[in-house]
Protein backbone atom coordinates (compact mmCIF):
# COMPACT_ATOMS: atom_id res chain seq x y z
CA UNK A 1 0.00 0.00 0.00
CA UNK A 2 1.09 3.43 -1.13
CA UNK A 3 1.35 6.35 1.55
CA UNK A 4 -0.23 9.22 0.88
CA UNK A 5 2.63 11.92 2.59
CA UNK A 6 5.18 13.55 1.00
CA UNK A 7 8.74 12.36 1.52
CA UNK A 8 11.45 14.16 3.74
CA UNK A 9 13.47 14.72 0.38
CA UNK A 10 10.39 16.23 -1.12
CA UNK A 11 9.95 18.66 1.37
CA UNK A 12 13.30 19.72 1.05
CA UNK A 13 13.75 20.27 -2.33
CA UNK A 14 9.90 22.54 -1.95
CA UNK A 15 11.32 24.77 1.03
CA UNK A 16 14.89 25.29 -1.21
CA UNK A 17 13.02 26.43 -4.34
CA UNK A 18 10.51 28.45 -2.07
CA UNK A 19 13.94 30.03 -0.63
CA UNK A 20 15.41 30.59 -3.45
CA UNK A 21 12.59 32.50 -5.39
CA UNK A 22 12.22 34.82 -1.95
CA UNK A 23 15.66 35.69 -2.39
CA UNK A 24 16.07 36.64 -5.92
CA UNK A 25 12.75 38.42 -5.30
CA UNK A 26 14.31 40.49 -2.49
CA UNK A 27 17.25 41.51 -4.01
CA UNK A 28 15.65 42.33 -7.08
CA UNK A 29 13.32 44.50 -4.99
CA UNK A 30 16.86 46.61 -3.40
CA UNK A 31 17.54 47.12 -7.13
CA UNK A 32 14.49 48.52 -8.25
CA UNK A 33 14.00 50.53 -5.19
CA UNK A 34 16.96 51.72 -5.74
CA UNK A 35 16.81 52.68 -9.40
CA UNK A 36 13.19 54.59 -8.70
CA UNK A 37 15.15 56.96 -5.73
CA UNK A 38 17.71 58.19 -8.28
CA UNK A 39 14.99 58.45 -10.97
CA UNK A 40 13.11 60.90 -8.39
CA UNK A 41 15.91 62.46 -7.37
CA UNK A 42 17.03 63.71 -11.34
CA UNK A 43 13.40 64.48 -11.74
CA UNK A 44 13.53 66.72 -8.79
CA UNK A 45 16.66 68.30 -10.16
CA UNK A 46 15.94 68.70 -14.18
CA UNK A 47 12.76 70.29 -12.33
CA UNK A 48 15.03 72.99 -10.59
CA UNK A 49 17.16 73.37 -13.42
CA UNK A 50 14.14 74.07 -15.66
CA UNK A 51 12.74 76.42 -12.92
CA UNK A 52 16.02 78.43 -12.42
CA UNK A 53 15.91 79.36 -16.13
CA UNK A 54 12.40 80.21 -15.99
CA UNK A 55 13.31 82.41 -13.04
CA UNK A 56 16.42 84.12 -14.96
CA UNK A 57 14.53 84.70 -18.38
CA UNK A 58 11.96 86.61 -16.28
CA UNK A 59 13.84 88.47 -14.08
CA UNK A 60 17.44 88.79 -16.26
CA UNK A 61 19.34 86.88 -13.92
CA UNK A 62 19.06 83.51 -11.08
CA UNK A 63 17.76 84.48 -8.05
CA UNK A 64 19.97 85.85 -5.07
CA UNK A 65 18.63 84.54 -2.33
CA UNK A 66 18.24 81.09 -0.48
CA UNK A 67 14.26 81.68 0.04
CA UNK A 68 13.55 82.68 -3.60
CA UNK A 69 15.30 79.86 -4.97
CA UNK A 70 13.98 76.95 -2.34
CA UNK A 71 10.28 78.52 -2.90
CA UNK A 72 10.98 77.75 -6.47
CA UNK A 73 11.86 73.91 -6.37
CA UNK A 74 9.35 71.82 -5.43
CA UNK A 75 10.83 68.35 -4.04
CA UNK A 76 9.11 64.73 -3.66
CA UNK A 77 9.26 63.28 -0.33
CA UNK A 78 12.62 61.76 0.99
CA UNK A 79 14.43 63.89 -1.10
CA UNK A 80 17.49 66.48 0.49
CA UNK A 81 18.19 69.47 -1.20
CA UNK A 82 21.22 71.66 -1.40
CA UNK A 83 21.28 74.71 -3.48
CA UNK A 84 24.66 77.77 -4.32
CA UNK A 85 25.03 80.37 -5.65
CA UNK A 86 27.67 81.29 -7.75
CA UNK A 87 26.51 84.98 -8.33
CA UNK A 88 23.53 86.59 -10.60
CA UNK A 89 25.14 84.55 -14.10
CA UNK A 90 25.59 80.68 -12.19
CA UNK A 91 23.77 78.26 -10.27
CA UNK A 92 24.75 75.05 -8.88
CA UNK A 93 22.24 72.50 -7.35
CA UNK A 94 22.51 69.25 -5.71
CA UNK A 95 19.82 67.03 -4.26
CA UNK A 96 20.00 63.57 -3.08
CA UNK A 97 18.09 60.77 -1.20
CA UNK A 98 20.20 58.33 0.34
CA UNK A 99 23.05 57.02 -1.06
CA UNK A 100 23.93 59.07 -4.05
CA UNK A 101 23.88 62.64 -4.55
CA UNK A 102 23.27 64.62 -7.78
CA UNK A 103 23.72 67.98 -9.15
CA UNK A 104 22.78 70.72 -12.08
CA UNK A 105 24.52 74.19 -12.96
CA UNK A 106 23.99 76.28 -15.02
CA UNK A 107 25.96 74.78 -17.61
CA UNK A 108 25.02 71.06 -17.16
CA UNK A 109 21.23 70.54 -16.50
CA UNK A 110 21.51 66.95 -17.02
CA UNK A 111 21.93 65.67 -13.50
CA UNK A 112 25.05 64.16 -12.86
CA UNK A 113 26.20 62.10 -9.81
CA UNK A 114 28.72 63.25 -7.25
């Protein structure tokens, strides 16, 4: 007569596939995660960029102060944001969410990394 329960070998070779699959799916998780942060963040940033030229084709020049320019960046949650001034004729902006950092002048609006 045949039994009707699974073998110890059986269950073995189940829990190590079921193990295995959890742990490619969690690591590809930290990957993706990650990937989507520094997405936001150079959003964030070609956002600034865009709105510092606004600002400057408006008013002739980037803005002076630390007020005027944070009131015109908006950020997305979880993101840090650092922003110089080089004088009236340069910017330079840098945001990050943790790990990497990025940052836009005046003269390079595509984000780079730091």
């Amino acid at each position: 007569m045949k039994s009707k329960a699974f073998t110890i070998i059986e269950l073995v070779v189940v829990i190590t596939v079921i193990g295995i699959l959890a742990t490619i799916t969690v690591v590809g998780y930290g990957n993706w995660r990650q990937s989507v942060d520094e997405s936001v963040v150079k959003s964030d940033l070609q956002a600034a960029a865009a709105a510092m030229e606004n600002y400057r084709s408006f008013n002739g020049g980037y803005p002076a102060d630390d007020n005027t320019r944070l009131n015109l960046i908006k950020l997305s949650p979880g993101v840090s944001l650092s922003s110089y001034q080089g004088g009236s004729s340069y910017y330079w902006i840098c945001a990050s969410k943790y790990p990497k950092m990025y940052c836009v002048t005046n003269t390079q609006t595509t984000p780079y990394s730091t």
